[in-house]
Protein backbone atom coordinates (compact mmCIF):
# COMPACT_ATOMS: atom_id res chain seq x y z
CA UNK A 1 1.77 143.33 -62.99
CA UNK A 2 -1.91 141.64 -62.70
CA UNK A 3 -0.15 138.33 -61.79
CA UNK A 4 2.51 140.25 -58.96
CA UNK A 5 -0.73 141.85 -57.40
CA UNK A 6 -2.46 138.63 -57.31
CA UNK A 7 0.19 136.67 -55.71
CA UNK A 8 0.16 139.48 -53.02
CA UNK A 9 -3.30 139.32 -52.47
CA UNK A 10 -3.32 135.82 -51.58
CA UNK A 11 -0.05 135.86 -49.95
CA UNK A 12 -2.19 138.47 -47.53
CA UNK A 13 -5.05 136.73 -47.41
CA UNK A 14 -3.19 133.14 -46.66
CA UNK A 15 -1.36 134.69 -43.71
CA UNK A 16 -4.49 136.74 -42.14
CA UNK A 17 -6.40 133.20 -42.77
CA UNK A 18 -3.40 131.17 -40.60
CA UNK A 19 -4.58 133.10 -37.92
CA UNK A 20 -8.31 132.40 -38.45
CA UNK A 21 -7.27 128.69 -38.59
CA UNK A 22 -5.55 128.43 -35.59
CA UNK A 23 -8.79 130.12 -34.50
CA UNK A 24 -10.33 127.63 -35.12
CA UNK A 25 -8.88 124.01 -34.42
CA UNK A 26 -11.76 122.85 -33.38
CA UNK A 27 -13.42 122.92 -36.45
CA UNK A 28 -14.43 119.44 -38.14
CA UNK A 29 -13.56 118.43 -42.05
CA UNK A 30 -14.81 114.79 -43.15
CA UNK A 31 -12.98 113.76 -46.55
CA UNK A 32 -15.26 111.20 -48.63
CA UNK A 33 -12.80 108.66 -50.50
CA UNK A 34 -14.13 105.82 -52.50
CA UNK A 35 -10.61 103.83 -52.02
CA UNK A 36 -9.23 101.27 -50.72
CA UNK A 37 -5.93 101.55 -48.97
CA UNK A 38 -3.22 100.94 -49.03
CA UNK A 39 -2.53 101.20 -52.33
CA UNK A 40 0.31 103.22 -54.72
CA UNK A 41 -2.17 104.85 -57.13
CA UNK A 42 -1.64 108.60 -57.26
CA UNK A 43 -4.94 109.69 -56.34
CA UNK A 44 -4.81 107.47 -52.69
CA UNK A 45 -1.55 108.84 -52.04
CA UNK A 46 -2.83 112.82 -53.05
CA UNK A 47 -6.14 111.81 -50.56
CA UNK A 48 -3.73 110.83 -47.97
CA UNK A 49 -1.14 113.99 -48.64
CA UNK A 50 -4.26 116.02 -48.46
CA UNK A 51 -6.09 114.78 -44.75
CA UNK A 52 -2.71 115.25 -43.60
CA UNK A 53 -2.53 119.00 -44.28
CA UNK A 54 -6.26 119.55 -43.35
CA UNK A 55 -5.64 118.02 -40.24
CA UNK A 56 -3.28 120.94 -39.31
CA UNK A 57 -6.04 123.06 -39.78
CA UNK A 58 -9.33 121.34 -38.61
CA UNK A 59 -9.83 117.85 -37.22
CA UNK A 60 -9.86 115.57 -39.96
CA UNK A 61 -11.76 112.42 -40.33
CA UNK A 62 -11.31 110.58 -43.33
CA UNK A 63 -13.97 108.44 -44.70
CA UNK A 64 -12.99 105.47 -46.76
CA UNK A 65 -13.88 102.00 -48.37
CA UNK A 66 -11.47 100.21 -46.42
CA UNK A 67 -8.29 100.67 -45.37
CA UNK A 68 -6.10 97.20 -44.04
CA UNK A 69 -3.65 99.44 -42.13
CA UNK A 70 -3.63 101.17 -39.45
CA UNK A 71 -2.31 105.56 -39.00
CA UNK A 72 0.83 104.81 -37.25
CA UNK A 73 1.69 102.29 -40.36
CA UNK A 74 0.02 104.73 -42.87
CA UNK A 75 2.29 107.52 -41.29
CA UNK A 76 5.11 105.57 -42.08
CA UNK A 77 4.96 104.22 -45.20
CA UNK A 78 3.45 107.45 -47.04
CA UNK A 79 5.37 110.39 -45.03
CA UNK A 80 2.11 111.77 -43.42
CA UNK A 81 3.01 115.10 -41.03
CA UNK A 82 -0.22 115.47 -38.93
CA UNK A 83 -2.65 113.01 -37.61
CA UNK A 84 -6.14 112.47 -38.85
CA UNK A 85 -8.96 109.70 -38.21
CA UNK A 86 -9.58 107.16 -40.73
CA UNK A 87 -13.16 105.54 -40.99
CA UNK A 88 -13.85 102.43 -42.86
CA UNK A 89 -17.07 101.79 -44.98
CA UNK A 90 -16.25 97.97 -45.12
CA UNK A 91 -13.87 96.20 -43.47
CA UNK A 92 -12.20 94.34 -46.39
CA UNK A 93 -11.43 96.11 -50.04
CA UNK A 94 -14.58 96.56 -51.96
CA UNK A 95 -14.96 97.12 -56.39
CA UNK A 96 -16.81 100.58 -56.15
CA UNK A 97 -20.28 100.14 -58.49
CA UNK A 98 -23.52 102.19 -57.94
CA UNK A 99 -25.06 100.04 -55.42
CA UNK A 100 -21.72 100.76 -53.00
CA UNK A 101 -21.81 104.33 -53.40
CA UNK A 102 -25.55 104.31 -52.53
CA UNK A 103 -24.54 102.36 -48.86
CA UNK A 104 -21.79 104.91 -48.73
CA UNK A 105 -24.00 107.73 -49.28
CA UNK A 106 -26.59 106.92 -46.53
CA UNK A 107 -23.72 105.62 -44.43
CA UNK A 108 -22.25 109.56 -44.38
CA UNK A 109 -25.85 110.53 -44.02
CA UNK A 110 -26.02 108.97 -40.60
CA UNK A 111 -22.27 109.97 -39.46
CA UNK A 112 -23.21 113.99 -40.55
CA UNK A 113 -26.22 114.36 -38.85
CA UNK A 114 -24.36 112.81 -35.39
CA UNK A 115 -20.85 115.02 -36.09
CA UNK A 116 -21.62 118.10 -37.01
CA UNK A 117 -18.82 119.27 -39.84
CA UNK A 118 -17.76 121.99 -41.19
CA UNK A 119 -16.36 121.47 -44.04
CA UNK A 120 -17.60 118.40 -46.55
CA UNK A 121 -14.71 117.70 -49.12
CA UNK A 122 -15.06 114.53 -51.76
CA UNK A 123 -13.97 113.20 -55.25
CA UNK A 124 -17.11 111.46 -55.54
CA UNK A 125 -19.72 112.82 -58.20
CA UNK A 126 -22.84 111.29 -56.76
CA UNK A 127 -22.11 111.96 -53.16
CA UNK A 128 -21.75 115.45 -53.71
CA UNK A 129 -25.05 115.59 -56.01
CA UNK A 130 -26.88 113.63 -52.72
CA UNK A 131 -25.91 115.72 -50.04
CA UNK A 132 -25.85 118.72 -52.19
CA UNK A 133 -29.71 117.75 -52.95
CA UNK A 134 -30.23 117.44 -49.17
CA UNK A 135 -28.67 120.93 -48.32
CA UNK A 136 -24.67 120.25 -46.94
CA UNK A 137 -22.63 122.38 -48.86
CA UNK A 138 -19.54 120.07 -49.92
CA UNK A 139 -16.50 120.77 -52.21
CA UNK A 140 -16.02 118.54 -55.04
CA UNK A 141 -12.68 117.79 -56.76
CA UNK A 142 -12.09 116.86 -60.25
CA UNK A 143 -9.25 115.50 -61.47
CA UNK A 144 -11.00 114.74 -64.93
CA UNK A 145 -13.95 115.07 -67.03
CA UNK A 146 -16.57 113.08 -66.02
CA UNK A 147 -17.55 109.84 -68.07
CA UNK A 148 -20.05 107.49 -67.84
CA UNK A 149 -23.70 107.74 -65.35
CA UNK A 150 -22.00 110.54 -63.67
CA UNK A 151 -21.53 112.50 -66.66
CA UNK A 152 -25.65 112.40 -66.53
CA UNK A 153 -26.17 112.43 -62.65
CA UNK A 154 -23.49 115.79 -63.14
CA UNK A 155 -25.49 117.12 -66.16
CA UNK A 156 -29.04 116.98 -65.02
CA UNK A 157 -28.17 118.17 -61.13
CA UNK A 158 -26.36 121.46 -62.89
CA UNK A 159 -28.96 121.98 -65.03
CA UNK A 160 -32.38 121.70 -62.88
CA UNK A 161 -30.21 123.20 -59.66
CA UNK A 162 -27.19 125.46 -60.84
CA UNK A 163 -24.85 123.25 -58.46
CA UNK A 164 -26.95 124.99 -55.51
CA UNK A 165 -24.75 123.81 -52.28
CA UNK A 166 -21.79 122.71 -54.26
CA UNK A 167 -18.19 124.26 -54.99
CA UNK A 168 -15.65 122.68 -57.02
CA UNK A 169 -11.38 122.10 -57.33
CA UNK A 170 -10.25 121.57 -60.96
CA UNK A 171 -6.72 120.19 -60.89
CA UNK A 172 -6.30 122.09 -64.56
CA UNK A 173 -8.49 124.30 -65.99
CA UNK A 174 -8.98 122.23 -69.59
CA UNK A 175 -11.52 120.06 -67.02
CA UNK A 176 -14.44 122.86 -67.02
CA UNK A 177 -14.33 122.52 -71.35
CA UNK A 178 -16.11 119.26 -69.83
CA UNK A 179 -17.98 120.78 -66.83
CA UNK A 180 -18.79 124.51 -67.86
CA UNK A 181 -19.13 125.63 -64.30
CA UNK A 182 -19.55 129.15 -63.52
CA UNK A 183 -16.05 130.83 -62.94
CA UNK A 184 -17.07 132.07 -58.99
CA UNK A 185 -18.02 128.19 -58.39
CA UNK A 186 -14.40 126.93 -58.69
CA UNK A 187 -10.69 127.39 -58.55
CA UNK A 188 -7.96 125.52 -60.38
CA UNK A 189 -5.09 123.98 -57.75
CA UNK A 190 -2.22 121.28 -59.12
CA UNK A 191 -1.63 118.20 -57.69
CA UNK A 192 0.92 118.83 -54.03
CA UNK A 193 3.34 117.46 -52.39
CA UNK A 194 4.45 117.55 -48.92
CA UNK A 195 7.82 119.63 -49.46
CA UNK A 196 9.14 118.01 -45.41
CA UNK A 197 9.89 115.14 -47.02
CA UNK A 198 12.06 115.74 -49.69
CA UNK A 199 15.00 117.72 -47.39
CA UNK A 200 17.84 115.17 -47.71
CA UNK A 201 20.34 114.50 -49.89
CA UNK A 202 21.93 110.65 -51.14
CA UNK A 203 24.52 109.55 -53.23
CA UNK A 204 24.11 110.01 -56.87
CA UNK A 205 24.54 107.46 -59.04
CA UNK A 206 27.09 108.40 -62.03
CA UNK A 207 25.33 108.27 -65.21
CA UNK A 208 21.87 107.62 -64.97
CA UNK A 209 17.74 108.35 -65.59
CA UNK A 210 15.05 107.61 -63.40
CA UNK A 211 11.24 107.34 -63.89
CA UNK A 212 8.77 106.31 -61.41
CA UNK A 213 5.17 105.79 -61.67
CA UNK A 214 2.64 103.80 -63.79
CA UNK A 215 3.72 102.32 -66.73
CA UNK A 216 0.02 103.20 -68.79
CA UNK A 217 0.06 104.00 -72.56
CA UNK A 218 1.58 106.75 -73.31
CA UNK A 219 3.25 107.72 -69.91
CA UNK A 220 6.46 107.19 -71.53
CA UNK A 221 8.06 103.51 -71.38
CA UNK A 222 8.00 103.21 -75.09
CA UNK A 223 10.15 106.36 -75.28
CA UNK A 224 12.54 105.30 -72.41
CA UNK A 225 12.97 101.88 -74.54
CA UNK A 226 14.27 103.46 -77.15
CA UNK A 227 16.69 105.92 -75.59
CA UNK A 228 18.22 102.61 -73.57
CA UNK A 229 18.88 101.32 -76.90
CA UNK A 230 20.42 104.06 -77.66
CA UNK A 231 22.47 105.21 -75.39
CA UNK A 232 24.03 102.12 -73.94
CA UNK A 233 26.34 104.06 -71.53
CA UNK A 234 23.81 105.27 -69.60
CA UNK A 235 21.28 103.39 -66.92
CA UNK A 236 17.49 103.98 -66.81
CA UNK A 237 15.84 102.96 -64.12
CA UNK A 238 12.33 102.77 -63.72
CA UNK A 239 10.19 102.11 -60.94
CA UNK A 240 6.63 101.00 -61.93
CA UNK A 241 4.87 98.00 -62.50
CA UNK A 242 5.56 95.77 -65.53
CA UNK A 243 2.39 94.12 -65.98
CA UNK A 244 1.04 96.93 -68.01
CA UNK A 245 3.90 96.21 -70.35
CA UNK A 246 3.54 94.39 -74.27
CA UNK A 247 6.09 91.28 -73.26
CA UNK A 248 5.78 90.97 -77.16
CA UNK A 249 7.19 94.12 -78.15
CA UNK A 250 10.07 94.59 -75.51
CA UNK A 251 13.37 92.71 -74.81
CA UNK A 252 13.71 93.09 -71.38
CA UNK A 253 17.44 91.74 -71.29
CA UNK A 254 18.80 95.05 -72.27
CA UNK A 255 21.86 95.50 -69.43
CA UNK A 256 21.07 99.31 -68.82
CA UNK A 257 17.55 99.10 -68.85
CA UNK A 258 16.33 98.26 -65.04
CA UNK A 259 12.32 97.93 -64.65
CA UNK A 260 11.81 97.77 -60.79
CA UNK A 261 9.09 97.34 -58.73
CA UNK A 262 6.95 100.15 -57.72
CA UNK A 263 8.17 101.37 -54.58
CA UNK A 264 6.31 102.15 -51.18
CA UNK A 265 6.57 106.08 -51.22
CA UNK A 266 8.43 106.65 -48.09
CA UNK A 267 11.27 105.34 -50.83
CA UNK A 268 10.36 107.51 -53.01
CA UNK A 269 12.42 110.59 -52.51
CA UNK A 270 15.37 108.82 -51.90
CA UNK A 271 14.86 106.99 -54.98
CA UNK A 272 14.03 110.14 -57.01
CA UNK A 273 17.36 111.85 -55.31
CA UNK A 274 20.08 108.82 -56.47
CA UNK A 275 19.67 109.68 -59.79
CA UNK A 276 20.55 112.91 -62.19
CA UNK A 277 17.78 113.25 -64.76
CA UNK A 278 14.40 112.58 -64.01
CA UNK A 279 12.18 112.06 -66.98
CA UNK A 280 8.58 112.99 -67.97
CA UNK A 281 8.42 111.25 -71.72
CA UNK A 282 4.66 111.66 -72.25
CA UNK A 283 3.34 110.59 -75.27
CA UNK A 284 0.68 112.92 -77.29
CA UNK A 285 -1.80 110.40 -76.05
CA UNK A 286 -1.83 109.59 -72.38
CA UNK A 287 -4.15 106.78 -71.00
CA UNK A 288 -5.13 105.74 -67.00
CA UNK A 289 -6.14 102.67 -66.15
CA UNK A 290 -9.02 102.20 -69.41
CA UNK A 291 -7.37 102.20 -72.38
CA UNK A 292 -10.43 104.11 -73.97
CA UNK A 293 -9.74 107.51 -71.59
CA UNK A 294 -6.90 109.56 -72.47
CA UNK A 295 -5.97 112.33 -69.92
CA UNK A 296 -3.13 114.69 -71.49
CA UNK A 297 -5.06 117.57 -71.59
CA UNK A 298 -6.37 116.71 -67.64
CA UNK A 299 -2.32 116.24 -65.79
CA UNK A 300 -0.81 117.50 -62.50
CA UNK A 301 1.11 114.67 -61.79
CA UNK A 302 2.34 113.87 -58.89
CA UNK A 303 6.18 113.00 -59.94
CA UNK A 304 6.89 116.03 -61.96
CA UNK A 305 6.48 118.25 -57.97
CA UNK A 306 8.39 115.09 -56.42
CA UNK A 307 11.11 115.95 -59.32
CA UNK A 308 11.26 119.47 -59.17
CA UNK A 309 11.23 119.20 -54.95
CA UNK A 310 14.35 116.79 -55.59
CA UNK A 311 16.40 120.01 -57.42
CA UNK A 312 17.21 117.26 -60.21
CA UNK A 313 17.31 117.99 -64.39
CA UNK A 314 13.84 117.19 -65.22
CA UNK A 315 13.57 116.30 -69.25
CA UNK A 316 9.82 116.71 -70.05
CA UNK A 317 7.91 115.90 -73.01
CA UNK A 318 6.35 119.50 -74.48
CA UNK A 319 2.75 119.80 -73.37
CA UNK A 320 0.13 122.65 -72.93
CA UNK A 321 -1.13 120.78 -69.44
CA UNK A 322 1.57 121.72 -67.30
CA UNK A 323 3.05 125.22 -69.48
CA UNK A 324 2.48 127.10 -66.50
CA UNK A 325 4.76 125.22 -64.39
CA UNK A 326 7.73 123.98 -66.38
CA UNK A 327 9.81 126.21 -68.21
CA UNK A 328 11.93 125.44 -71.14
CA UNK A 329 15.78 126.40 -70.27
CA UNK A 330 14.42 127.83 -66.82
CA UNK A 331 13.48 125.11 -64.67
CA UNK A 332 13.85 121.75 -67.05
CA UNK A 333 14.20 121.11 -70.41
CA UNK A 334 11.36 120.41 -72.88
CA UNK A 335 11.03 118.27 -76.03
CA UNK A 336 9.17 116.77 -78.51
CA UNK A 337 8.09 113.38 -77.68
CA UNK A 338 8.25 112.35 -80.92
CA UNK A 339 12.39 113.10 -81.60
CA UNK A 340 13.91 110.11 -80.16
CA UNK A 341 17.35 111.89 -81.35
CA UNK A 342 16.89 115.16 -79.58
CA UNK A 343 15.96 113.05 -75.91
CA UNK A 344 19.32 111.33 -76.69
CA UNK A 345 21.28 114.90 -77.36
CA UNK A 346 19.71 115.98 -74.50
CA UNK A 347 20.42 113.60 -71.84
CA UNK A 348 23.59 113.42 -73.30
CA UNK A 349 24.75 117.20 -72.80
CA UNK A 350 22.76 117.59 -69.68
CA UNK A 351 25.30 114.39 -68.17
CA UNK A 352 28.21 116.03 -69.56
CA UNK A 353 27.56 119.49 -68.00
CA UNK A 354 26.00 118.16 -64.59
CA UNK A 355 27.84 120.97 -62.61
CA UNK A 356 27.60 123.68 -65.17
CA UNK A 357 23.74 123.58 -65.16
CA UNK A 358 22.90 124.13 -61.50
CA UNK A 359 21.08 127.25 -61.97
CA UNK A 360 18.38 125.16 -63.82
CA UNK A 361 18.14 122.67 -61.18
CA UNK A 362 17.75 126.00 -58.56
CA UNK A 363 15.36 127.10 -60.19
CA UNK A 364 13.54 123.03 -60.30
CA UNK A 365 13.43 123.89 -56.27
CA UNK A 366 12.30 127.29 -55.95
CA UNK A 367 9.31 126.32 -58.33
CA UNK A 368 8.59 123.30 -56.30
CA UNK A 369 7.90 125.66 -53.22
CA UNK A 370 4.83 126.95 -54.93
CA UNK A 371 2.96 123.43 -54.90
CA UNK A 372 2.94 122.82 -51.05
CA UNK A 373 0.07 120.44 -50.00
CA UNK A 374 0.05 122.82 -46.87
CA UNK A 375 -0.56 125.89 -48.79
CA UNK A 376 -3.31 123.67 -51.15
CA UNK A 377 -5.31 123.10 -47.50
CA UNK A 378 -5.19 126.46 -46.77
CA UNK A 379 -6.50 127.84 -50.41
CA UNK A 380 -9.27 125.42 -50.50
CA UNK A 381 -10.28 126.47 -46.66
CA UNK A 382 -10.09 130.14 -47.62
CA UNK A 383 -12.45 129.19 -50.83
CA UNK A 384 -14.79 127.20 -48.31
CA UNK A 385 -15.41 129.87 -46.20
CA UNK A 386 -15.45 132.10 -48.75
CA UNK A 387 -18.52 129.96 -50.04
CA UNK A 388 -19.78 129.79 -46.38
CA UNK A 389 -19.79 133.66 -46.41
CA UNK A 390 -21.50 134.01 -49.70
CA UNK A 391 -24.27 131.49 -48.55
CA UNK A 392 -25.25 133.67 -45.35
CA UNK A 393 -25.57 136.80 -47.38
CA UNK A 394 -27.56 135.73 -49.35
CA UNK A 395 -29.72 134.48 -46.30
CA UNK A 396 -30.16 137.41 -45.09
């Protein structure tokens, strides 16, 4: 009953706040990337999703490393829905270090003090911490515990300055184990998708898997290996890049197996739509780009809403991340990543009874509604001014 009311109150509060947006078009959000685009990483693609649904709600300027193409192309090839400025740091692609994000930081400095925004919104650690320390209230986003000097910069501001000027977005709330920040400082909002561009349909191939995304440790390739081995009368296609891949420890020969090249994303939901099962074969240890950080306790990933938005049979491995989403029987099927056999039953049965298990796939959509990137602008603007409000009270 708790939850019911809650989803009420926000529904009420989203649609009184759609007026105050409109309201307010003129208003001014800068977004403070530290990438360089284009690129197919998640994260560029979520920062991109993201200035997109701002934009229909303030004007939007993004601020970024570099970027080598222009909107029109960007609009294109990632399925952007409203216009927004992009700003480059540098003109070619830059390796973030300290020294960089310093010449970023006083960069911003010069460009708030001429624009006047009103909202502040980065991924960046140490340019919240800055501006925070210099009085612009800014929302930070985490999308996992911090490591290294910003674990310290992160410590020491909490600690000496209770995150005065600063209000957070945890993708999942196993991040603020990390952080321990005060519950009114933050709210916990998944990973979104723009929902506009998955309304098509394409022919489906007959018998066949599909995963797309990085091919990291523990994402899942050493699961799908095994399964093609398997079950030799069925394809699996994945779309990701190989040189991640042990050469040593993989025959890459096998006829049903076919490794393809990451695709640009407007090809992504057609991709994602050819196929019946889409698969999420996590292992218990799931690594990013350094080996040493594992992140299986800090998911929203992007596919698993591109999946569900599809209506397709998604076959997840069992994990505590994303419980709250995906629901064994109801919207996908869950397993143990470890019982090779039971993926094989599984794929199996669900390509046997295709038709039979529509309901499931129903359900795959009508969950997929909830994760809007629209509706994530518009929850993180009502939490802004929410902050905004709390700040001039206490003014007074």
């Amino acid at each position: 009953m708790r939850l019911n009311l809650y989803n009420l109150k926000l529904y009420v509060h989203l649609n009184i706040y759609d007026y105050t947006l409109k309201m307010r078009q003129n208003y001014k959000l800068l977004y403070i990337s530290e990438t360089n685009f284009p690129n197919d990483a998640a994260n560029s693609i979520a920062t991109l999703k993201m200035c997109s649904s701002f934009s229909k709600f303030a004007q939007t300027d993004l601020y970024t490393l570099s970027c080598q193409d222009n909107y029109d192309k960007l609009k294109k090839d990632f399925l952007l829905t409203n216009k927004f400025k992009i700003i480059n740091f540098f003109k070619k692609p830059k390796r973030i270090s300290l020294i960089i994000r310093l010449i970023i930081f006083f960069k911003i400095l010069k460009r708030i003090n001429n624009k006047k925004y009103n909202y502040i919104f980065t991924r960046s650690v140490l340019i919240s911490v800055l501006l925070s320390l210099l009085g612009h209230k800014n929302i930070l986003e985490f999308h996992h515990p911090n490591t290294g000097i910003t674990k310290y910069i992160f410590s020491i501001y909490q600690k000496f300055f209770k995150n005065k000027n600063q209000r957070f977005i945890l993708i999942t709330k196993n991040i603020n184990k990390n952080l321990k920040i005060p519950k009114k400082k933050f709210i916990v909002l998944d990973t979104c998708i723009d929902l506009k561009n998955f309304k098509f349909k394409t022919k489906i191939k007959r018998n066949s898997c599909v995963y797309t995304g990085s091919l990291f440790k523990g994402k899942g390739f050493e699961i799908i290996y095994k399964l093609a081995k398997l079950l030799k009368n069925i394809d699996f296609y994945i779309y990701g890049k190989k040189d991640f891949l042990d050469k040593k420890n993989y025959n890459f020969n096998l006829k049903n197996l076919k490794i393809l090249p990451y695709q640009k994303y407007k090809n992504i939901p057609k991709i994602i739509n050819s196929h019946k099962i889409c698969l999420m074969p996590y292992s218990k240890k799931v690594h990013i780009r350094s080996s040493s950080i594992s992140v299986e306790n800090y998911m929203s990933p992007i596919k698993l809403f591109e999946y569900l938005a599809c209506k397709k049979v998604v076959i997840a491995s069992r994990m505590q991340v994303y419980s709250h989403i995906l629901k064994d029987g109801f919207n996908c099927y869950l397993l143990n990543s470890e019982n090779i056999d039971s993926w094989a039953k599984k794929i199996n049965y669900v390509i046997n009874n295709y038709d039979k298990i529509k309901k499931i796939r129903e359900n795959a959509f009508s969950t997929s509604k909830k994760f809007d990137s629209q509706d994530r602008a518009k929850k993180i603007l009502l939490f802004y001014e929410n902050f905004l409000n709390e700040e001039n009270k206490n003014i007074r």
